[in-house]
C-alpha atoms as a PDB file:
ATOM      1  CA  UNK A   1      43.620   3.857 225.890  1.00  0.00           C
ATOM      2  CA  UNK A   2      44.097   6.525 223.064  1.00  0.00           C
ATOM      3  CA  UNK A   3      42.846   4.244 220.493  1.00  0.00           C
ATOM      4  CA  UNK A   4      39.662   3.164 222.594  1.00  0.00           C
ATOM      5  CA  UNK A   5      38.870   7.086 222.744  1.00  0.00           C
ATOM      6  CA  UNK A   6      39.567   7.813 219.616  1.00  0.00           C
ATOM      7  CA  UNK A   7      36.874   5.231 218.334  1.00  0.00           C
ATOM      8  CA  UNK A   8      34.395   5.878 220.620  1.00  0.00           C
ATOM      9  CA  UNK A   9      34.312   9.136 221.184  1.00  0.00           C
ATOM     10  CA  UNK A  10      32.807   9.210 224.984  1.00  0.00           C
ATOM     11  CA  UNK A  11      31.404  12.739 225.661  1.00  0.00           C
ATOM     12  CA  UNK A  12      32.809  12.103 229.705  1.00  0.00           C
ATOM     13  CA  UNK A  13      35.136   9.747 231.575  1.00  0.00           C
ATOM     14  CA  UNK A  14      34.703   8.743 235.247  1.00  0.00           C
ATOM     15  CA  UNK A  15      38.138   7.354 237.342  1.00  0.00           C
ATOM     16  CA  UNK A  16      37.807   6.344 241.106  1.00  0.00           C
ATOM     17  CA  UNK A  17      40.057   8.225 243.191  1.00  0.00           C
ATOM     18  CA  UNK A  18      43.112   6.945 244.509  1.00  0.00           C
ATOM     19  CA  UNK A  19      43.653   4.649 247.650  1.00  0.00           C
ATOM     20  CA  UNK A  20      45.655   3.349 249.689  1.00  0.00           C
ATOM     21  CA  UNK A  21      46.238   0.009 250.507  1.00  0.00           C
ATOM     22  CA  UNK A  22      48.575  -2.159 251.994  1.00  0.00           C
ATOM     23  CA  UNK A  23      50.218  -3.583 249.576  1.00  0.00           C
ATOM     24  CA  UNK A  24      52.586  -0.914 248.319  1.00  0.00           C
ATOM     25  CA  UNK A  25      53.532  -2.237 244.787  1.00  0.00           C
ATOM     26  CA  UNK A  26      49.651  -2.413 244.299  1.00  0.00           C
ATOM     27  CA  UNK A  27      48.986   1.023 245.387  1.00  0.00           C
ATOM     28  CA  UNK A  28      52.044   1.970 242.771  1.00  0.00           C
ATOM     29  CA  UNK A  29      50.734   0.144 239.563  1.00  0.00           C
ATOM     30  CA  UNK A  30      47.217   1.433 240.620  1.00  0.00           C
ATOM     31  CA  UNK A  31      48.833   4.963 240.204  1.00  0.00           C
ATOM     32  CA  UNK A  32      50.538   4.566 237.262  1.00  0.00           C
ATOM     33  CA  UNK A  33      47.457   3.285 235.504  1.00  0.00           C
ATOM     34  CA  UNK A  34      45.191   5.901 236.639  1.00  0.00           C
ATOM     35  CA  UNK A  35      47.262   8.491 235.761  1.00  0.00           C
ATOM     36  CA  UNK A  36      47.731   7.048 231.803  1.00  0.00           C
ATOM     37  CA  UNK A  37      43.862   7.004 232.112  1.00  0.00           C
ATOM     38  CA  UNK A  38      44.145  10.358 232.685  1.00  0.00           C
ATOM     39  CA  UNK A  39      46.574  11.671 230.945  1.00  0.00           C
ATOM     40  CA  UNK A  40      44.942   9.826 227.528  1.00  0.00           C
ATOM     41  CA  UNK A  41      41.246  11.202 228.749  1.00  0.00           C
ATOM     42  CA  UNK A  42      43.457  14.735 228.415  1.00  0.00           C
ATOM     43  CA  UNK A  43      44.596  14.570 225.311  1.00  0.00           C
ATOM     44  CA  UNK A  44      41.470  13.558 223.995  1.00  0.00           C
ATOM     45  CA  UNK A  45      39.311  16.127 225.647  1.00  0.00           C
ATOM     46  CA  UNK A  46      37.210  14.090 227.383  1.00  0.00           C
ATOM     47  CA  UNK A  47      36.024  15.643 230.683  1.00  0.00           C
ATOM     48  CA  UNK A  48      37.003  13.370 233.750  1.00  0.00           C
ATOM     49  CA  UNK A  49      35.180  13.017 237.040  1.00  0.00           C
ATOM     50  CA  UNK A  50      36.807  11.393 240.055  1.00  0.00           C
ATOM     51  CA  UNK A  51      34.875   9.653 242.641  1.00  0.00           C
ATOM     52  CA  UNK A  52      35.687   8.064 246.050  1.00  0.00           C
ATOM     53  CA  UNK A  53      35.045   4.306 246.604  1.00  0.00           C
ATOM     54  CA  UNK A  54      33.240   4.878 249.145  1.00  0.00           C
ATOM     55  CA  UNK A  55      30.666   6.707 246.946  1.00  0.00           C
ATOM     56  CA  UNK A  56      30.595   4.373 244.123  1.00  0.00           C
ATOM     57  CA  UNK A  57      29.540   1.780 247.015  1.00  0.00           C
ATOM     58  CA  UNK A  58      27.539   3.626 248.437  1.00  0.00           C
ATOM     59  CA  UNK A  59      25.510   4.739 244.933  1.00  0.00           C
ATOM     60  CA  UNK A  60      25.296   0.920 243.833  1.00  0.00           C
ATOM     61  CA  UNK A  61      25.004  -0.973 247.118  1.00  0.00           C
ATOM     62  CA  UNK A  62      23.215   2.265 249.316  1.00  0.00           C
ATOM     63  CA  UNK A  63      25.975   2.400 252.106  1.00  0.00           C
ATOM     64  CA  UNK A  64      29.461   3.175 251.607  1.00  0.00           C
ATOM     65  CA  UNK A  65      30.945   0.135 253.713  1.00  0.00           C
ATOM     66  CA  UNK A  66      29.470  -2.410 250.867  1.00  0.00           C
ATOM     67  CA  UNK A  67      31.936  -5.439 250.353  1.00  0.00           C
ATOM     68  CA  UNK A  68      32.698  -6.027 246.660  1.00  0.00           C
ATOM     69  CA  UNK A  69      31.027  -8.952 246.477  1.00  0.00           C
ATOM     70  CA  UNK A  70      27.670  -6.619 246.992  1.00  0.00           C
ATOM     71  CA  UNK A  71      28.779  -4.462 244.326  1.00  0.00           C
ATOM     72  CA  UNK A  72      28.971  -7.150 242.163  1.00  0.00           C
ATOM     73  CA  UNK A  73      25.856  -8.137 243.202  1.00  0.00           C
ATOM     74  CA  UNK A  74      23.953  -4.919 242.322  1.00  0.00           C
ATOM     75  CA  UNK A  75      25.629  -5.045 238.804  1.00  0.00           C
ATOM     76  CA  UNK A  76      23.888  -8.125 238.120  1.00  0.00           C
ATOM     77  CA  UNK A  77      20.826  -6.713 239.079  1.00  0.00           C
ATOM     78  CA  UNK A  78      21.357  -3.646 237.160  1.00  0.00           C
ATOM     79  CA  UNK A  79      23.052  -5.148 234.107  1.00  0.00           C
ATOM     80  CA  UNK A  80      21.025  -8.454 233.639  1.00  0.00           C
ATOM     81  CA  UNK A  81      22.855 -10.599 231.328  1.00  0.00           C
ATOM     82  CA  UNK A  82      26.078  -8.689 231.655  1.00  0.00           C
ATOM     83  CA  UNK A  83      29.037 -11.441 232.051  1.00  0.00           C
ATOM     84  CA  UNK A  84      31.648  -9.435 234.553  1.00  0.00           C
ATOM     85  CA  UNK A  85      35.068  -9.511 233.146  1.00  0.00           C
ATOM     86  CA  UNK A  86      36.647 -10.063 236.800  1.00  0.00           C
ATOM     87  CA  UNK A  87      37.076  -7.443 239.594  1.00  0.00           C
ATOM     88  CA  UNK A  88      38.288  -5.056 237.940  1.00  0.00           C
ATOM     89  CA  UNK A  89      35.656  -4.720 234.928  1.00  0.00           C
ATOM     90  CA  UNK A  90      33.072  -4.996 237.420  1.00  0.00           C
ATOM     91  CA  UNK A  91      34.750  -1.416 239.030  1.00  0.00           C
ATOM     92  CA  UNK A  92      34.941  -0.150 235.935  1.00  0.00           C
ATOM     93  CA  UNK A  93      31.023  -0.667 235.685  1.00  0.00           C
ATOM     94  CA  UNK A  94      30.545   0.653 239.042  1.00  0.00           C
ATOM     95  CA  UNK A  95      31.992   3.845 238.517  1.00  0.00           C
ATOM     96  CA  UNK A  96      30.487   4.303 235.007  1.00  0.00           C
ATOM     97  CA  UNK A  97      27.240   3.865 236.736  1.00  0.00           C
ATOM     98  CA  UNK A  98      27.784   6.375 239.613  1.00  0.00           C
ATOM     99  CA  UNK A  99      28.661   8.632 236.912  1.00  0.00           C
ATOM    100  CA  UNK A 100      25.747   8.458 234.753  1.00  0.00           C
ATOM    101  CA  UNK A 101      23.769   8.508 237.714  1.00  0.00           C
ATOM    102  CA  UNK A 102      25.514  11.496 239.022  1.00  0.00           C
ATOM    103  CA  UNK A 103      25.124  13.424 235.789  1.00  0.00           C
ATOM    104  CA  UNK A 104      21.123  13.530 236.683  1.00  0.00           C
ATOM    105  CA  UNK A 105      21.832  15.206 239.514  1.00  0.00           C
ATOM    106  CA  UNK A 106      20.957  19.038 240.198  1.00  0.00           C
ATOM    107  CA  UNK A 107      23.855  21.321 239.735  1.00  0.00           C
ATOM    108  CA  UNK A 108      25.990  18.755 237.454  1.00  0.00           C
END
């Protein structure tokens, strides 16, 4: 994650906040990731926003109760030609896109 920073330089970085689910050892690697994300977007300098999933949903898909396969979706149609690397890439996306959109909006 350092190394990625350190050669592209992103002027912000955008997490989605933590969950729960029920699968505890999920929820627990989920964590740990998040908080090397973090803890590397720290060190660099890079300002971090955190958003809920329901928001990211809701900014992609226009209600917070979207099912993933929506999300996904909406990336297509916002990222034509875009090949999603899996799930998780395509969450990545999502919450890179709430943030940019977010960063429009009046008092950010």
């Amino acid at each position: 994650m350092t190394d990625v920073i350190l050669r592209h330089r992103p002027d912000a970085g955008a997490v989605e906040e933590v969950f729960v689910n029920s699968n505890a050892q999920s929820t627990l690697k989920l964590g740990q990731a998040r908080g090397v994300c973090l803890l590397a977007l720290a060190r660099g300098g890079v300002p971090v926003a955190e958003y809920a999933t329901r928001l990211v949903k809701k900014a992609l898909v226009g209600t917070g109760a979207a099912e993933k396969t929506q999300v996904q979706a909406m990336l297509k149609v916002l990222l034509p030609g875009v090949k999603l690397a899996g799930a998780d890439a395509a969450d990545a996306l999502a919450v890179a896109i709430t943030h940019a959109h977010s960063m429009g909006a009046p008092g950010r």
